[in-house]
Protein backbone atom coordinates (compact mmCIF):
# COMPACT_ATOMS: atom_id res chain seq x y z
CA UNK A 1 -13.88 -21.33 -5.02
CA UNK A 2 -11.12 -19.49 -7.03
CA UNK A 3 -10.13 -16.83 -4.14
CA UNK A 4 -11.10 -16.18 0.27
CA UNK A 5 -12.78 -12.73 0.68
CA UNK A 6 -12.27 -10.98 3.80
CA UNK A 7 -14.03 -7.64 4.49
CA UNK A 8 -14.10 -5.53 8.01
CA UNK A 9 -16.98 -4.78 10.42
CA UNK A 10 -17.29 -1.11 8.74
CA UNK A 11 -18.87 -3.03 5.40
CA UNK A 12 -22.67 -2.81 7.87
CA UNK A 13 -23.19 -6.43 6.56
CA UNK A 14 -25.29 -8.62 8.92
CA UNK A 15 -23.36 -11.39 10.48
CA UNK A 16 -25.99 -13.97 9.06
CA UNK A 17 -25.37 -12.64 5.17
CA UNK A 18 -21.66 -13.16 6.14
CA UNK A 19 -21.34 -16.43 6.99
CA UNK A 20 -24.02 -17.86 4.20
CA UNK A 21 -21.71 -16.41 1.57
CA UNK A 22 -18.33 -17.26 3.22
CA UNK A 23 -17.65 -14.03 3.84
CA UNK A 24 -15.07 -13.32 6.71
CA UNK A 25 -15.16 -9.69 8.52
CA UNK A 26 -11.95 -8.15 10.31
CA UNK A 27 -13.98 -6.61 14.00
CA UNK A 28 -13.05 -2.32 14.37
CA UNK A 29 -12.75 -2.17 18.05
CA UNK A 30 -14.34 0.83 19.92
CA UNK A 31 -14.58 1.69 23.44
CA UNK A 32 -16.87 3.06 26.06
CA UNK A 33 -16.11 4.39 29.24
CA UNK A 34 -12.25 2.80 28.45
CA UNK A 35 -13.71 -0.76 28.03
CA UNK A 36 -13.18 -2.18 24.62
CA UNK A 37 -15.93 -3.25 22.69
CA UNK A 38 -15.66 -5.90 19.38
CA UNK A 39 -17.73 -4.48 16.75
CA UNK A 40 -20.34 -6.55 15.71
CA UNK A 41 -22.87 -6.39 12.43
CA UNK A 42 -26.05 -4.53 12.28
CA UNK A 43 -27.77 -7.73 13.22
CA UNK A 44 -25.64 -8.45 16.75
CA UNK A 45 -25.88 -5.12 18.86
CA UNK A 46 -28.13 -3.39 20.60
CA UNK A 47 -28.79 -0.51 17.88
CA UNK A 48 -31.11 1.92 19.79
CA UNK A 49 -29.32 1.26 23.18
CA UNK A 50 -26.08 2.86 21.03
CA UNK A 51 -27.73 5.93 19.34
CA UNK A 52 -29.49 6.50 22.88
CA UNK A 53 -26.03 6.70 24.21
CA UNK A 54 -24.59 9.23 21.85
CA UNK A 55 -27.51 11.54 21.38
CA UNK A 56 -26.84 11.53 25.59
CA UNK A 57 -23.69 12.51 24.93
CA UNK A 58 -22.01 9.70 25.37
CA UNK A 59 -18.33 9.34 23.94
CA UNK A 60 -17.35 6.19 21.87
CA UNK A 61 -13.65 6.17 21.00
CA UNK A 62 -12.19 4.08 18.08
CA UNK A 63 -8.92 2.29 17.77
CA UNK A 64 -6.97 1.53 14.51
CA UNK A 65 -6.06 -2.27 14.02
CA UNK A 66 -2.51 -2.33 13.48
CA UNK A 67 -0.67 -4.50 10.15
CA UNK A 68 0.64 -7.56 12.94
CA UNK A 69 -3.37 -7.98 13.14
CA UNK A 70 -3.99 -7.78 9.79
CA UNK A 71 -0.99 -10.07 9.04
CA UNK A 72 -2.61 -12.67 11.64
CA UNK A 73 -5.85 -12.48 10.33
CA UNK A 74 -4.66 -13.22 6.39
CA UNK A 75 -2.18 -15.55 7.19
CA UNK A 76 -4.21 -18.56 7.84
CA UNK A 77 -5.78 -18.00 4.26
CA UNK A 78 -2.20 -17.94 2.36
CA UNK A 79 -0.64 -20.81 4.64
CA UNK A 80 -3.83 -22.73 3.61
CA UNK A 81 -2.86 -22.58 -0.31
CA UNK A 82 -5.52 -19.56 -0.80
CA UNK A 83 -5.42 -16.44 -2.77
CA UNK A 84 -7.35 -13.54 -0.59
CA UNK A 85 -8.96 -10.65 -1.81
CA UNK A 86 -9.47 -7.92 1.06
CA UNK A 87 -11.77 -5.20 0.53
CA UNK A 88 -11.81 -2.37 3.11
CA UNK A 89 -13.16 0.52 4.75
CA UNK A 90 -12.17 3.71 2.70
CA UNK A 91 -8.72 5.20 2.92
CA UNK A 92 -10.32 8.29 3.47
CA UNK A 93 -11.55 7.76 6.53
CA UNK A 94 -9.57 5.64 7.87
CA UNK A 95 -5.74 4.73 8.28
CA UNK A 96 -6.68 1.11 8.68
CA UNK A 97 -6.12 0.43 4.51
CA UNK A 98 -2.35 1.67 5.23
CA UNK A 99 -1.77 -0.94 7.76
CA UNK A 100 -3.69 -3.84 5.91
CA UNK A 101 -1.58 -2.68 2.80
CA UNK A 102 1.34 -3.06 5.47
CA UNK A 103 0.49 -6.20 6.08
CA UNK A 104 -0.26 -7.68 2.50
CA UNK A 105 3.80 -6.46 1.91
CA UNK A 106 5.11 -8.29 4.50
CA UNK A 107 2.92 -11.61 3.69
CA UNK A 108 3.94 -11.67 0.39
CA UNK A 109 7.67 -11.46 0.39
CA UNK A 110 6.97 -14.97 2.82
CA UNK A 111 4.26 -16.66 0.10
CA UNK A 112 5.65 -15.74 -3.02
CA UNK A 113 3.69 -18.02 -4.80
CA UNK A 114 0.12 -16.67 -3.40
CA UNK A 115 -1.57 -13.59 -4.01
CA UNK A 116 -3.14 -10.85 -1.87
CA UNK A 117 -5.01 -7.98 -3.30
CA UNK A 118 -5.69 -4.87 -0.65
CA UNK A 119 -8.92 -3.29 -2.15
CA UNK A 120 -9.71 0.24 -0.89
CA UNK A 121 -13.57 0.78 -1.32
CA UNK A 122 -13.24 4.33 -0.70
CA UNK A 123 -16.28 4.12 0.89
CA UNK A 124 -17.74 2.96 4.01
CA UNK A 125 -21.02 1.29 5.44
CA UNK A 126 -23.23 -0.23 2.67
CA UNK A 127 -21.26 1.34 -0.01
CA UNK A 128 -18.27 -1.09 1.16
CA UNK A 129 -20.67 -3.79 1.13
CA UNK A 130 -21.61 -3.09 -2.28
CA UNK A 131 -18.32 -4.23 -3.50
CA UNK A 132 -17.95 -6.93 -1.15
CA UNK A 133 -21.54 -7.86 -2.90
CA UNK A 134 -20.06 -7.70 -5.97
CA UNK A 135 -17.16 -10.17 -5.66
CA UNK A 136 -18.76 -12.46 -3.79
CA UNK A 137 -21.06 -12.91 -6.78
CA UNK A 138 -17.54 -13.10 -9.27
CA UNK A 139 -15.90 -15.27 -6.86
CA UNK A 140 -19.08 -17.82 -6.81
CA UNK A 141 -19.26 -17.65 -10.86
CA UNK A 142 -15.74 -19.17 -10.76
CA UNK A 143 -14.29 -15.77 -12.06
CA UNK A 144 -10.62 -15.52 -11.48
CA UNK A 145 -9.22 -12.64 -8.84
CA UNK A 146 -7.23 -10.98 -10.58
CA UNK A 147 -10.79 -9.98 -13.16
CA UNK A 148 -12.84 -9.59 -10.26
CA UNK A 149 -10.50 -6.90 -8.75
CA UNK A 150 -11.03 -5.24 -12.51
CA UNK A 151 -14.72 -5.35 -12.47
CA UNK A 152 -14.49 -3.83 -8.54
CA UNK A 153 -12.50 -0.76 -10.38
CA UNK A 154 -14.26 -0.29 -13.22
CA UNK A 155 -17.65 -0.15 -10.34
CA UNK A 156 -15.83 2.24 -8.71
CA UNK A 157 -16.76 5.71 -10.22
CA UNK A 158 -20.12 4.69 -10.28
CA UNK A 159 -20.74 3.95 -6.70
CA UNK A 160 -22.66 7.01 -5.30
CA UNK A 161 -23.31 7.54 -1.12
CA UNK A 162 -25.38 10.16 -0.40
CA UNK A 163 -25.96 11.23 3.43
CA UNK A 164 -27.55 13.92 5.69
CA UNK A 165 -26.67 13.73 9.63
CA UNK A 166 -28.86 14.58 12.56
CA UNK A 167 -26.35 16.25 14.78
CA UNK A 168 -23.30 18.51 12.72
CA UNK A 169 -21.06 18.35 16.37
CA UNK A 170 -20.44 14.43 15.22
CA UNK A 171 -19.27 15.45 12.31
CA UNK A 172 -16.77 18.33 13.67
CA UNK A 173 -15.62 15.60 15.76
CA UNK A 174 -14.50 13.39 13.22
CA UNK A 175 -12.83 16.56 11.65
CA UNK A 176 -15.72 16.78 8.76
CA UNK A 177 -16.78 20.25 9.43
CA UNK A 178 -15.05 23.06 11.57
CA UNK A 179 -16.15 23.75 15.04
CA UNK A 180 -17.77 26.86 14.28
CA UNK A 181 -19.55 25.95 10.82
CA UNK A 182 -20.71 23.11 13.40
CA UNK A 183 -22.17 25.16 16.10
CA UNK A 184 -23.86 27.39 13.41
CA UNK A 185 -25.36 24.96 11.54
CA UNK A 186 -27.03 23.47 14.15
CA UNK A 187 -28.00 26.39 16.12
CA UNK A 188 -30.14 27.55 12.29
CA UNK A 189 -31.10 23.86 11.81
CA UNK A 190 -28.89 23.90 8.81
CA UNK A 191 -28.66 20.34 7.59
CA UNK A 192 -25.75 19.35 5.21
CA UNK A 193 -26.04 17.06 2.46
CA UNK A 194 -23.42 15.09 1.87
CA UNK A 195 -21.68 12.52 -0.46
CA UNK A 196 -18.42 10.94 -0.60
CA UNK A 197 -15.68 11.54 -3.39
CA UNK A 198 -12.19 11.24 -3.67
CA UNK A 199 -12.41 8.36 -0.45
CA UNK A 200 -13.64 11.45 1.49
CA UNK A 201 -16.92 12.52 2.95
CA UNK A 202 -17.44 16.44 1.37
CA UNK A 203 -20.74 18.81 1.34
CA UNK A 204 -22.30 19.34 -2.37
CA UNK A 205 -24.92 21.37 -0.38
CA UNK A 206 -27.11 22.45 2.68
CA UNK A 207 -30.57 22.67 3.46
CA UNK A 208 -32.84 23.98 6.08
CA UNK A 209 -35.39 21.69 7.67
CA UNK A 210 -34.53 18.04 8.64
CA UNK A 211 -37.44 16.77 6.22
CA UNK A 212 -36.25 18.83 2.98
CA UNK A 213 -32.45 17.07 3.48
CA UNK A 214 -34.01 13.91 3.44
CA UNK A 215 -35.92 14.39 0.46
CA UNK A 216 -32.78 15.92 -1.51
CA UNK A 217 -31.05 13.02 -1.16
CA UNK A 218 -33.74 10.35 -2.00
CA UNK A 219 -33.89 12.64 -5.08
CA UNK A 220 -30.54 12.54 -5.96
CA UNK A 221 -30.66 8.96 -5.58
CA UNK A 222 -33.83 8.66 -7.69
CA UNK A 223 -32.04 11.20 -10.52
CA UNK A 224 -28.81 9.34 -10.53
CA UNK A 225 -29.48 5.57 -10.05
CA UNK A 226 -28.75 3.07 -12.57
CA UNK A 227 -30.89 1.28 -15.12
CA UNK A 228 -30.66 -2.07 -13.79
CA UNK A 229 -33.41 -4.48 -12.81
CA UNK A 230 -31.00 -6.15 -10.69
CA UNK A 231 -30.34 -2.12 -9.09
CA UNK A 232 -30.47 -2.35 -5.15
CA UNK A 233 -30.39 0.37 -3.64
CA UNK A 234 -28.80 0.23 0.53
CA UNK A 235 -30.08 2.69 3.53
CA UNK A 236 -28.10 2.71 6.28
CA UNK A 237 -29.12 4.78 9.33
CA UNK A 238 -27.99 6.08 12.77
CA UNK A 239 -30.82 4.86 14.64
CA UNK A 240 -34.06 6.40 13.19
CA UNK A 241 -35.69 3.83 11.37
CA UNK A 242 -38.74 5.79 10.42
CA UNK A 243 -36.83 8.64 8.58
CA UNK A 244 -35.36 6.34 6.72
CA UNK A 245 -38.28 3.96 5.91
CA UNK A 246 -39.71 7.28 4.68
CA UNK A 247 -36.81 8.26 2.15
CA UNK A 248 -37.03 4.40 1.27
CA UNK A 249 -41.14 4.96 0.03
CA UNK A 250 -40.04 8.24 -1.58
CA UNK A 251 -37.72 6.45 -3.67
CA UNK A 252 -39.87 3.55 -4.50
CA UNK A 253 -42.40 6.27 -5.61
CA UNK A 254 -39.64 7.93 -7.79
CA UNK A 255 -38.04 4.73 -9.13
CA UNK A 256 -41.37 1.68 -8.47
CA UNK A 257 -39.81 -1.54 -8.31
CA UNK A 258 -36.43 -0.38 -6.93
CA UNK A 259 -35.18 -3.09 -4.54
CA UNK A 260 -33.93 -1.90 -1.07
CA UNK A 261 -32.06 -3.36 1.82
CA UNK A 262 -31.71 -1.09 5.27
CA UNK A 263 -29.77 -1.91 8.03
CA UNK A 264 -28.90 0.04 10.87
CA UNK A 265 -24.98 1.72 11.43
CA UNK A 266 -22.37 -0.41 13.00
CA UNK A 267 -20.83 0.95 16.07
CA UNK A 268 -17.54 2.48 14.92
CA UNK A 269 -18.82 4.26 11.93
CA UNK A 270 -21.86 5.12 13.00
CA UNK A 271 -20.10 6.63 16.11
CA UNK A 272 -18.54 9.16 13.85
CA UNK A 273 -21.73 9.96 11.63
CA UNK A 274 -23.91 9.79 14.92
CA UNK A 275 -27.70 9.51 15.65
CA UNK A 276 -30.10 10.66 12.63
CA UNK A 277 -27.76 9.96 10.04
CA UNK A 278 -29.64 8.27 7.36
CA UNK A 279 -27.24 7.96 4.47
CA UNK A 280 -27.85 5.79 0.77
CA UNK A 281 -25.69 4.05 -1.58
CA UNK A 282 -26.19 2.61 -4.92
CA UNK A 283 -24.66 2.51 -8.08
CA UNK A 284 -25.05 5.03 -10.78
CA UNK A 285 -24.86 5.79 -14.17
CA UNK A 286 -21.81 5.28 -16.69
CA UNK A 287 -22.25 9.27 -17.42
């Protein structure tokens, strides 16, 4: 194995993908009624319990990991002779790349002769674990890390998210919308379509009608995918399953043989997106 990959509980891979592929993920903490919670994968919480919870009105806090964390976790990697590639939860939308980046500093003044590479995916969810896809397949070819941190760049403008939420007031929360666009929007049903660029979550557009958001984005999706047998596109979703198995068959019956994975929002990020968010990532075309 030419490099150790490390990822973080945001990438929404299941725990069981993780350890077949020797994949190790950094837990986001979050906390519920001041009792901290590890964050787990898709595969290891109690999904509907969670969304239940929010759309109760429920508060989940979040808490940043600090770099001495970071440091602890990559140490063991470097003392052990091993370069590390990290690839993290977008800048963006989080201030956890600046302490990992922290962290990488102050490991390798110590093991000069190792190398650490802080990788911000500038996304989050699925779209994370498309790059964390990515070099795991480089890393198992035998390609070297400094290449496969190339190949994650030049993926990089071509990664597409594409999102709708049920509930704007989760997004005002996180500081997405303002409070009164947020009140507004959901007192009309206004539904916001959303993608991510520039490491940040921004509108391209709104809709009226829960159904017609959903099918803008499968279409977008559908319009902007790329050529590639081996294309996969990822649903991630805030609890409601059957919306998204729906935009799933609308974009099998726009793109027919399009392969898709689905897996339900971990609890940190999906506590900021909240219940109904059904969001897709994929990668797109060169143009």
């Amino acid at each position: 194995m030419s490099f150790a990959l490390v990822t973080d509980t945001s990438a929404n891979l299941p725990a069981a993908w993780l350890r077949e592929h020797d994949v190790q993920a950094i837990p986001f903490s979050y906390f519920i009624h001041d009792e901290e919670h590890q964050c787990s994968g898709p595969d290891e919480f109690d999904g509907a319990e969670f969304y239940q919870f929010l759309s109760d009105g429920g508060e989940v806090k979040t808490t940043l990991i600090n770099a001495q964390k970071y440091e602890d976790f990559f140490r063991p990697y470097l003392e052990a002779g091993k370069d590390l590639l990290y690839v993290g939860m977008s800048s963006g939308i989080s201030s956890s790349m600046n302490m990992a980046t922290l962290a990488a500093r102050e490991l390798l003044e110590e093991f000069t002769d190792r190398k650490l590479v802080i990788f911000d995916a500038r996304t989050a969810s699925l779209g994370e674990g498309i790059y964390v896809r990515a070099a795991v397949k480089r890393r198992d070819a035998g390609m070297s890390l400094a290449d496969t941190v190339t190949e994650l760049m030049a993926l990089r403008p071509r990664v597409c998210s594409y999102l709708t939420v049920g509930d704007l007031m989760f997004l005002r929360r996180g500081g997405r919308v303002s409070n009164v666009a947020a009140i507004i929007g959901t007192a009309l049903g206004i539904k916001p379509l959303l993608h991510e660029a520039g490491a940040q979550i921004v509108g391209y557009g709104k809709t009226r009608g829960r159904k017609k958001a959903l099918r803008e984005i499968a279409n977008e999706c559908i319009n902007r995918m790329e050529d590639d047998p081996d294309q996969c596109v990822s649903i991630a979703h805030g609890g409601c399953e059957e919306e998204a198995n729906w935009v799933a068959e609308l974009i099998r019956e726009g793109r027919p043989g399009t392969e898709i994975e689905m897996e339900i929002y971990e609890p940190v990020t999906g506590s900021y997106v909240g219940p109904g968010t059904v969001a897709l990532f994929f990668v797109g075309r060169k143009e």
